[in-house]
Protein backbone atom coordinates (compact mmCIF):
# COMPACT_ATOMS: atom_id res chain seq x y z
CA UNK A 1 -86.96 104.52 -109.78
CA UNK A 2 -83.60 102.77 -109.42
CA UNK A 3 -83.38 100.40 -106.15
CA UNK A 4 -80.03 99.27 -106.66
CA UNK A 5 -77.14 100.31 -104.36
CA UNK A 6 -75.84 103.45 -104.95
CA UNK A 7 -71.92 101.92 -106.24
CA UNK A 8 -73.61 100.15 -109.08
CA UNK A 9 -75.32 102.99 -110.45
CA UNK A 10 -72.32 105.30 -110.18
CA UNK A 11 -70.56 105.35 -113.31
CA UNK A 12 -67.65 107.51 -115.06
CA UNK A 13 -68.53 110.81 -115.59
CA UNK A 14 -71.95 110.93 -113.41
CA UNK A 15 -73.43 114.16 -112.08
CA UNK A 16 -74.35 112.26 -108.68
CA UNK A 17 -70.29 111.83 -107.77
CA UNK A 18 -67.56 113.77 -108.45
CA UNK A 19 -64.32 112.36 -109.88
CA UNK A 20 -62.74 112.96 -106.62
CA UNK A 21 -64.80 110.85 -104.72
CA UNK A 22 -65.12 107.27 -104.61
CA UNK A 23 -67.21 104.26 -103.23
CA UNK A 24 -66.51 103.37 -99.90
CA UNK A 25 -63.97 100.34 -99.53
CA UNK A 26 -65.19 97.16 -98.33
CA UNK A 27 -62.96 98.06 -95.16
CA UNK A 28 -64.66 101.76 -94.31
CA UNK A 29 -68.40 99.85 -95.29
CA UNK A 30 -67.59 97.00 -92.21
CA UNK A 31 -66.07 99.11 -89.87
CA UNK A 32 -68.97 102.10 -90.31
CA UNK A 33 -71.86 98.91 -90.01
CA UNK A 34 -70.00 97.94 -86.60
CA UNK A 35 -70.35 101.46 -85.76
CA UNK A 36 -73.69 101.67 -85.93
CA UNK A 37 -74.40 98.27 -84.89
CA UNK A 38 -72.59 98.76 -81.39
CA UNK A 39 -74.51 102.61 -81.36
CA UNK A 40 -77.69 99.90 -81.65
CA UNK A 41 -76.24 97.45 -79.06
CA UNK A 42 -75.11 100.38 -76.32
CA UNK A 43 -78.52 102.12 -76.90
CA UNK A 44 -80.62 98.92 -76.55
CA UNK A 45 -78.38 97.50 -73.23
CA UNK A 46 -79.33 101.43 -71.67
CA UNK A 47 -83.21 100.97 -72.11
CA UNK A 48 -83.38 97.74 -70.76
CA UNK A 49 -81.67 97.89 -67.96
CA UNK A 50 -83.25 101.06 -67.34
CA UNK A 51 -86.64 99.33 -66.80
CA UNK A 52 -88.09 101.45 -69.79
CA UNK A 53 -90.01 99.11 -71.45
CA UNK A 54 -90.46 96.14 -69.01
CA UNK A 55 -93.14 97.81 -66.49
CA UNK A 56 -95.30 97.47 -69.10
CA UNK A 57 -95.83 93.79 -68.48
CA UNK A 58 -95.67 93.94 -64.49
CA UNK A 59 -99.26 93.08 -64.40
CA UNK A 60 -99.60 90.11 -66.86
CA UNK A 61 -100.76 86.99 -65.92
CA UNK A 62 -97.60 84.88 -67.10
CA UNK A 63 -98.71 81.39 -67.54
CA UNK A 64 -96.55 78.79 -65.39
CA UNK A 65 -93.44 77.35 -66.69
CA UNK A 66 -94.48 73.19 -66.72
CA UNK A 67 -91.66 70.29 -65.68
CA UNK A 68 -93.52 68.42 -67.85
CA UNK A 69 -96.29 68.32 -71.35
CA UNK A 70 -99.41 68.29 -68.88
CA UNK A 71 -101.70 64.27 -68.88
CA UNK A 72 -103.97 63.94 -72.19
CA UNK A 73 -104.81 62.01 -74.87
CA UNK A 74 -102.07 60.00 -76.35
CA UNK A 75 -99.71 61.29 -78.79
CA UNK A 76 -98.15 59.03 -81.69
CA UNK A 77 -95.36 59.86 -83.31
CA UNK A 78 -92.93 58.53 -86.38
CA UNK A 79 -89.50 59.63 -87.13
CA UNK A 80 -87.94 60.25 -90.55
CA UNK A 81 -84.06 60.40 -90.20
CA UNK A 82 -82.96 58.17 -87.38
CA UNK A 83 -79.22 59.46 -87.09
CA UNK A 84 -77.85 61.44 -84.06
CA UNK A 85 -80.35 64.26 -84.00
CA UNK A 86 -83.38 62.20 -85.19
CA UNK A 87 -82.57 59.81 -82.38
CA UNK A 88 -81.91 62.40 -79.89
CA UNK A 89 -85.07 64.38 -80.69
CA UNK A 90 -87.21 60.73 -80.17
CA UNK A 91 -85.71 60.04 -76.52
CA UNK A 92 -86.03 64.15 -75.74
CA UNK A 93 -89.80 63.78 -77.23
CA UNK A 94 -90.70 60.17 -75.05
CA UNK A 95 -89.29 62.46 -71.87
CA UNK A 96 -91.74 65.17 -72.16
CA UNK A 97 -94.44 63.92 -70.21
CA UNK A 98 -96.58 60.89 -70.18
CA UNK A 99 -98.85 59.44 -72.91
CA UNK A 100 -95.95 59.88 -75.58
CA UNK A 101 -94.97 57.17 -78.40
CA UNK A 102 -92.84 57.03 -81.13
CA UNK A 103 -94.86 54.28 -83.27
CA UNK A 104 -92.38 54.40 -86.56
CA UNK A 105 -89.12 54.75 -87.81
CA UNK A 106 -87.67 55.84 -91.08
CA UNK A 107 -84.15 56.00 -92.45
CA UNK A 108 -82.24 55.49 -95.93
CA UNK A 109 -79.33 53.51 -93.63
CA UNK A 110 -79.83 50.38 -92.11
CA UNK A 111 -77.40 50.97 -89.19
CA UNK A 112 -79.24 54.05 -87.91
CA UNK A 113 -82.52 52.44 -88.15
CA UNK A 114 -81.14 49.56 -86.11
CA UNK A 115 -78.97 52.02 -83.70
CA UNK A 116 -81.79 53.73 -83.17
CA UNK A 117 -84.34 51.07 -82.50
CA UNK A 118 -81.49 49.90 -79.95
CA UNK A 119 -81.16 53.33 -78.40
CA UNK A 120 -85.22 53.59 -78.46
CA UNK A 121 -85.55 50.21 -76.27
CA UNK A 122 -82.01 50.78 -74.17
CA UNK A 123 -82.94 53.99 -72.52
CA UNK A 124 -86.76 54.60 -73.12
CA UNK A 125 -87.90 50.54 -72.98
CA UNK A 126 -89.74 51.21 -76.52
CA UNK A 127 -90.17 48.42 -79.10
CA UNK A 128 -90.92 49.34 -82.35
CA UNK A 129 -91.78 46.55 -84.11
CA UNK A 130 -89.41 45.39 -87.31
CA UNK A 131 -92.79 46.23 -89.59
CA UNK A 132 -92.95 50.04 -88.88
CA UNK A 133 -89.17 50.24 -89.69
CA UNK A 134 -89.00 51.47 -93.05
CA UNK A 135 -85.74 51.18 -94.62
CA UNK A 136 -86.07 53.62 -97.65
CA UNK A 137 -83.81 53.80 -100.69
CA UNK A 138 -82.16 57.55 -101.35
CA UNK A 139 -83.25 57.55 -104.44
CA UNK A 140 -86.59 57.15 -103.87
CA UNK A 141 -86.64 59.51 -100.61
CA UNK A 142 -84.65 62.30 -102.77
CA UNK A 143 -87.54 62.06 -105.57
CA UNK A 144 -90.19 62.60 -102.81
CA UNK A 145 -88.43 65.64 -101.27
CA UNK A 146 -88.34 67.05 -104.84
CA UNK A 147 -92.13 66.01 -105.68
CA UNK A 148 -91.57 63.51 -107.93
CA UNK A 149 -93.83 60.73 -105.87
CA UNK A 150 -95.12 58.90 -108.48
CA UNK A 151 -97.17 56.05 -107.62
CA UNK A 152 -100.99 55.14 -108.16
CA UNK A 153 -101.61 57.81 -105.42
CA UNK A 154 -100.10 60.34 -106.57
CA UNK A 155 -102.39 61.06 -109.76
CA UNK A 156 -99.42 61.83 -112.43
């Protein structure tokens, strides 16, 4: 059986479409998919609203929506990639609730790793210490992403 879509198996001459006829253009395919995705859109908007599906759920325990992670045992955490989002994700993490720490850095640029640290003791009044800064080389931290460790460790 023959999954391919039906204009690549169509050729000159074929019982399945007469000469007359002929694939749909890339216009008629996008404008009959919008069709049928607003039929989707209208039809799903109508059940919703219309409470269909949602009583279903009126008598489930929802658990509460926390401010905050809830008190526990201390979580340590080290971030790889200390640019904008890396840095943003650290101060976001150190704000969800208490017993939080962000024990390492990582980065293949010294002036992130030093923003960051900066940014880290600025606004969250973390030190990390200049020995769990690892400044790594891209060529190095490109062969690891690829699997290419090497290394006493790594048995190859």
């Amino acid at each position: 059986m023959d999954f391919r879509p039906v204009w690549t198996v169509i050729e000159k001459g074929s019982q399945t479409m007469s000469d007359t006829e002929k694939a749909p253009s890339r216009r008629e395919f996008i404008e009959a998919m919008g069709a049928i995705g607003a039929v989707g859109a209208v039809s799903a908007l109508v059940t919703s609203c219309s409470g269909g599906t949602a009583d279903q759920y009126a008598g489930y325990p929802w658990p509460p929506l926390l401010e905050q992670a809830p008190d526990g045992p201390t979580l340590r955490a080290g971030l790889i990639g200390c640019g904008g989002r890396g840095t943003g994700a650290a101060t976001n993490y150190l704000s969800a609730g208490p017993n939080l720490e962000v024990v390492a850095l990582a980065d293949c640029f010294r002036d992130r790793l030093d923003g960051c640290r900066e940014r880290l003791r600025e606004e969250k009044g973390v030190e990390i210490a200049e020995a769990r800064s690892i400044l790594c080389s891209r060529r190095r931290a490109q062969a690891r992403v690829r699997g290419e460790t090497g290394g006493a460790r790594s048995g190859r």
